[in-house]
Protein backbone atom coordinates (compact mmCIF):
# COMPACT_ATOMS: atom_id res chain seq x y z
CA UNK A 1 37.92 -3.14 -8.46
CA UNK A 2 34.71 -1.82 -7.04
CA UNK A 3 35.15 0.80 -4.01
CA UNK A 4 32.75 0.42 -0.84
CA UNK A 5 32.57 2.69 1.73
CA UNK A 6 31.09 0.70 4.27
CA UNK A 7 29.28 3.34 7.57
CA UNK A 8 28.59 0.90 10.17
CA UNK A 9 29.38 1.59 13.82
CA UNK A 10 28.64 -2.18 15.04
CA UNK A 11 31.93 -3.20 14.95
CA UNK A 12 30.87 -6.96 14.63
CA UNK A 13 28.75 -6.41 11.61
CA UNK A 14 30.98 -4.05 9.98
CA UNK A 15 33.93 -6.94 10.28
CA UNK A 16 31.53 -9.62 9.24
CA UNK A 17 30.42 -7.44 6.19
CA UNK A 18 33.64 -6.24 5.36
CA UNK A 19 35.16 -9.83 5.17
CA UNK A 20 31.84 -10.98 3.02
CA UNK A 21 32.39 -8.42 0.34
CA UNK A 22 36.16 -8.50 0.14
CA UNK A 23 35.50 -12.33 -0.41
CA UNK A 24 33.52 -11.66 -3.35
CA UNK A 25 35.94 -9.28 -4.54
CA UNK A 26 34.99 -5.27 -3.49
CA UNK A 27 37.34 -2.97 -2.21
CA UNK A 28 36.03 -2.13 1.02
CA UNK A 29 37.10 1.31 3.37
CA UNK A 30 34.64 1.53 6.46
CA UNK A 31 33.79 4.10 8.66
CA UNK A 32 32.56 4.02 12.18
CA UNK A 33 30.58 7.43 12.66
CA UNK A 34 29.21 9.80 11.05
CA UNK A 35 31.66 12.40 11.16
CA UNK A 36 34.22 9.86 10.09
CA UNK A 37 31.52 8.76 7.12
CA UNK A 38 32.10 12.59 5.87
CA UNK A 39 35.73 12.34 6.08
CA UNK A 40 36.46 9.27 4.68
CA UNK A 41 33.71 9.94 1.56
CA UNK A 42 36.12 13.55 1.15
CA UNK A 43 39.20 11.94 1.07
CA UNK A 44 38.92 8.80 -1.26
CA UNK A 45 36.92 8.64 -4.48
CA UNK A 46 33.91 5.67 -3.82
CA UNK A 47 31.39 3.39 -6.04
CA UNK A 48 29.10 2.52 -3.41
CA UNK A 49 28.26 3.49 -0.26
CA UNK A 50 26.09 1.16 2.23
CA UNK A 51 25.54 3.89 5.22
CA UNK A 52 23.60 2.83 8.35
CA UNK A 53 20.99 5.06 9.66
CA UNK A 54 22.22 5.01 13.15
CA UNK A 55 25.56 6.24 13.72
CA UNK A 56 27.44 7.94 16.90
CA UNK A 57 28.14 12.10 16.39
CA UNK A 58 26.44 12.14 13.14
CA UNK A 59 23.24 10.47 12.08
CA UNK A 60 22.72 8.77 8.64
CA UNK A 61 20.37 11.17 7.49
CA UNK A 62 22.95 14.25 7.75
CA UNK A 63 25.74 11.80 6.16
CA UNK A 64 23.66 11.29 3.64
CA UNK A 65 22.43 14.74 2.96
CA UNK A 66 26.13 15.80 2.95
CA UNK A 67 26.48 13.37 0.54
CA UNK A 68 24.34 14.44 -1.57
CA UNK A 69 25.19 18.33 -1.92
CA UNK A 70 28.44 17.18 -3.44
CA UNK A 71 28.11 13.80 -5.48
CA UNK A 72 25.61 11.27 -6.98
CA UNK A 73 27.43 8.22 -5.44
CA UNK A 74 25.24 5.40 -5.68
CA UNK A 75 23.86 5.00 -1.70
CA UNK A 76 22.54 1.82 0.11
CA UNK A 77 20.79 2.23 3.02
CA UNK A 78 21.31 -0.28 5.89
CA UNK A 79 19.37 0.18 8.82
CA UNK A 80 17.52 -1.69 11.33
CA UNK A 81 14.42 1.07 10.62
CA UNK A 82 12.12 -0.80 8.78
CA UNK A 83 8.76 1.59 8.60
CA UNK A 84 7.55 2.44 5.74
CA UNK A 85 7.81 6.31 7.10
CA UNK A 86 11.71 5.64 7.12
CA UNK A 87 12.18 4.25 4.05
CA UNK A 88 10.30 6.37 2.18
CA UNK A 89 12.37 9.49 3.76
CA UNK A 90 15.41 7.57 3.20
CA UNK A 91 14.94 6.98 -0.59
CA UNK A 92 13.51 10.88 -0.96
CA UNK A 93 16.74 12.18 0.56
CA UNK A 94 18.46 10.92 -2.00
CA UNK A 95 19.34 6.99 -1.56
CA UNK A 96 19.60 4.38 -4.54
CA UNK A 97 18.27 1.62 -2.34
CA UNK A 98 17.35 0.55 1.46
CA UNK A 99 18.06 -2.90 2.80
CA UNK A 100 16.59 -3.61 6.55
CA UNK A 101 18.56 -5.07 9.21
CA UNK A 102 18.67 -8.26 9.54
CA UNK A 103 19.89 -9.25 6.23
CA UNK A 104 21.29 -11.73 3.74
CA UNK A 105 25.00 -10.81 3.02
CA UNK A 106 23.80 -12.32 -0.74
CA UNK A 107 21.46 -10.51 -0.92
CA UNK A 108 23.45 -7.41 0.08
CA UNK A 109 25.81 -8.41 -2.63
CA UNK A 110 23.03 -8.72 -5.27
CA UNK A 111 21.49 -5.03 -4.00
CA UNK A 112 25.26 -3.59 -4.72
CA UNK A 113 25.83 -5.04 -8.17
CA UNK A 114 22.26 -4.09 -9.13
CA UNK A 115 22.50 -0.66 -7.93
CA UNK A 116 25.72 -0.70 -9.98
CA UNK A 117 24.26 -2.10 -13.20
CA UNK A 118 21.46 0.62 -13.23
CA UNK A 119 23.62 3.61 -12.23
CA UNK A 120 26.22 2.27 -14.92
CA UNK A 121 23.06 2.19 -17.65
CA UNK A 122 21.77 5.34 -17.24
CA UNK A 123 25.03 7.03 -17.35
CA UNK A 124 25.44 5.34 -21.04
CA UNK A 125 22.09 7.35 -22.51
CA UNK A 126 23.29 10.42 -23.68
CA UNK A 127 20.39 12.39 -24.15
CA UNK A 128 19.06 13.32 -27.39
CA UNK A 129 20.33 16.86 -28.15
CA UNK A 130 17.79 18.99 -30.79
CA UNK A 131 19.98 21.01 -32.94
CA UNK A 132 17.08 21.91 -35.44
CA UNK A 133 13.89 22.72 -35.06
CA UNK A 134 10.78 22.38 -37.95
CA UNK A 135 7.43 23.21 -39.44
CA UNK A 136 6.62 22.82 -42.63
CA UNK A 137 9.69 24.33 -44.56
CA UNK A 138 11.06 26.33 -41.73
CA UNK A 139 14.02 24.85 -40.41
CA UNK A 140 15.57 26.58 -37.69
CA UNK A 141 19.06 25.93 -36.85
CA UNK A 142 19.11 26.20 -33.18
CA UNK A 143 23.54 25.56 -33.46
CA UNK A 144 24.17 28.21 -36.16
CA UNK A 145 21.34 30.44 -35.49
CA UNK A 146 20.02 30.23 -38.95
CA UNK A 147 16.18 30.47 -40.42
CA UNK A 148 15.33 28.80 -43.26
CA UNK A 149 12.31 28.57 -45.21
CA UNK A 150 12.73 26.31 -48.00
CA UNK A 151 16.45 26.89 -49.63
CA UNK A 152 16.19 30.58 -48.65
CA UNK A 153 18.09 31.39 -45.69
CA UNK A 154 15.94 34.15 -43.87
CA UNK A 155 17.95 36.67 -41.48
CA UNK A 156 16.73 36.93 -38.13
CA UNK A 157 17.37 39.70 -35.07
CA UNK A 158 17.83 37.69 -31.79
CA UNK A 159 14.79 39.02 -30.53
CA UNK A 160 13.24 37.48 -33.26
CA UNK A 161 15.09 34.41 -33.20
CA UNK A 162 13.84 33.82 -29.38
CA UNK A 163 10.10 34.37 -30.61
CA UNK A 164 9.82 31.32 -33.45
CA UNK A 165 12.00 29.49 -31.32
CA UNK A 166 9.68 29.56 -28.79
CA UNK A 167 6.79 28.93 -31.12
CA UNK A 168 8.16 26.23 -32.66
CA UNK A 169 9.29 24.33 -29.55
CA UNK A 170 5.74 24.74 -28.53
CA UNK A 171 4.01 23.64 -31.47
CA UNK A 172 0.62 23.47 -30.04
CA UNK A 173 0.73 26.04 -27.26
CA UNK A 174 -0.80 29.54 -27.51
CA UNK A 175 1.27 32.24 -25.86
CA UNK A 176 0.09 35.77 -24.69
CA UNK A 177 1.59 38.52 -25.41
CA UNK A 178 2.81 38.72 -21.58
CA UNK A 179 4.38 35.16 -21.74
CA UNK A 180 6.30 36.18 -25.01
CA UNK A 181 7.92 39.67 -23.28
CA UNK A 182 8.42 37.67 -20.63
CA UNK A 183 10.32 34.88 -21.90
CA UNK A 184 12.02 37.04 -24.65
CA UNK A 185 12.97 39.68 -22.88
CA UNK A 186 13.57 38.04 -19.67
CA UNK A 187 11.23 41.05 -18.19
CA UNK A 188 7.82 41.95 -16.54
CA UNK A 189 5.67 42.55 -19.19
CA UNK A 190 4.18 46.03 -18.70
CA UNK A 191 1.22 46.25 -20.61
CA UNK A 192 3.80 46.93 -23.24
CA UNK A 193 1.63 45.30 -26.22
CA UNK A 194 3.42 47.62 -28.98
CA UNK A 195 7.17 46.00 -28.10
CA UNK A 196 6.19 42.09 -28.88
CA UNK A 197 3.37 43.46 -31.49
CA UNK A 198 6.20 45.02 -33.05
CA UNK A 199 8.25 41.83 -33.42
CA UNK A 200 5.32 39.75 -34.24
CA UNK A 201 4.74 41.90 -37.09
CA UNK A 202 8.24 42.07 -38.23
CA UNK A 203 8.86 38.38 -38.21
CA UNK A 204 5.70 37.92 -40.56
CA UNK A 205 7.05 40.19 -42.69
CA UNK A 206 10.32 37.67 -43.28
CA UNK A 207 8.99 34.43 -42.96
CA UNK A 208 5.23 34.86 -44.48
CA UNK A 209 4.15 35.13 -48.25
CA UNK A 210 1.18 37.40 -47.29
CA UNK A 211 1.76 38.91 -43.72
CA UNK A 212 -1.64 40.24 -43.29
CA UNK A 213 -3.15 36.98 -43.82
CA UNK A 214 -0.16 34.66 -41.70
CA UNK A 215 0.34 30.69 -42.37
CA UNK A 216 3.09 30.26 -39.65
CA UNK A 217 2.55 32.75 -36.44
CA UNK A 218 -1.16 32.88 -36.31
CA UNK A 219 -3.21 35.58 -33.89
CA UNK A 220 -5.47 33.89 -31.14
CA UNK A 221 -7.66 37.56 -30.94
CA UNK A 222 -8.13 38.10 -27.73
CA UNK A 223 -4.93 35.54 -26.11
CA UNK A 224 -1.94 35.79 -28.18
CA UNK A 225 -0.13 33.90 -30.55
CA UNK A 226 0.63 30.17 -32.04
CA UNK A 227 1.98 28.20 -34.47
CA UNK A 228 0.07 27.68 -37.49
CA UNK A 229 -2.83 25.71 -37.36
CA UNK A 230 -1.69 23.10 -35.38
């Protein structure tokens, strides 16, 4: 059974609400101020809240903010607000949906199961995850921390693991030598050109067939580095 935690300190509309959605067959806990909103969202796990905008002790906009440090609980808005001003802050704080006072209690029910249907789809899409990475015959195995080019497996410091990583995640991208010390090292790059040169010229000498004329990490003279000639 679906969970509502219903904020609404109009204790006529909260009773007519609460009898609406039980009828069509939620579970429904209300609160009647903000600081009781906070409470009641701590205490008991919830599917769906509907939270007015104007509550006693605590205002919507803190419940909802408090809300939001914590969980990603789908959130209705239900307010008698109706600018544009207040929506749009409503929906950038963090809420699924707003629905202005007056309503249809249908419609309320339709804005709940479709803010349930789309929280409920895009928490089925796992996202792709990359384990390898590839360009031309190097394969980089970003799980096992392997280099291969071909069937040859090629053996890589982490240093210079980090560099064609980088390169080949940005396949078109040319990187200075600043960016590279930067995002290798995790450092400000010091006019240190020797340290990635270094590296640069060490990883040609594994992964190239003639280093001093390189087909995978090609110089940009006067920039940096990039990936072959795409």
């Amino acid at each position: 059974m679906t969970t509502v935690l219903l904020v609404e300190d109009e204790v006529e509309i909260q009773n007519l609400v609460k009898d609406h959605l039980e009828y069509e067959g939620f579970n429904v806990i209300c609160a009647n101020d903000g600081v009781d909103a906070i409470n009641k969202f701590h205490k008991d796990n919830f599917d769906i809240i509907l939270l007015d905008m104007m509550l006693p002790k605590i205002n919507g906009k803190e419940v909802l903010k408090a809300i939001r440090q914590e969980s990603k609980v789908p959130v209705i808005i239900v307010s008698a607000k109706d600018s544009e001003v207040d929506k749009v802050f409503g929906l950038e704080l963090g809420a699924d949906d707003y629905l202005t006072k007056p309503y249809s209690l249908n419609e309320l029910v339709a804005r709940i199961n479709s803010t349930l249907r789309r929280i409920s789809y895009y928490s089925e899409i796992k996202p792709i995850e990359i384990t390898s990475l590839k360009y031309e015959d190097l394969v980089l195995d970003l799980e096992n921390y392997i280099l291969t080019k071909g069937t040859t497996p090629i053996t890589l410091t982490s240093k210079e693991f980090e560099i064609i990583k980088m390169l080949l995640e940005n396949p078109k991208k040319v990187f200075t030598k600043a960016q590279i010390f930067s995002n290798v090292w995790n450092d400000d790059f010091y006019k240190d050109d020797n340290t990635v040169m270094v590296h640069i010229r060490r990883l040609r000498e594994k992964i190239e067939e003639d280093p001093s004329d390189p087909k995978y990490i090609k110089t940009v003279w006067g920039i940096g580095y990039k990936l072959g000639d795409i």
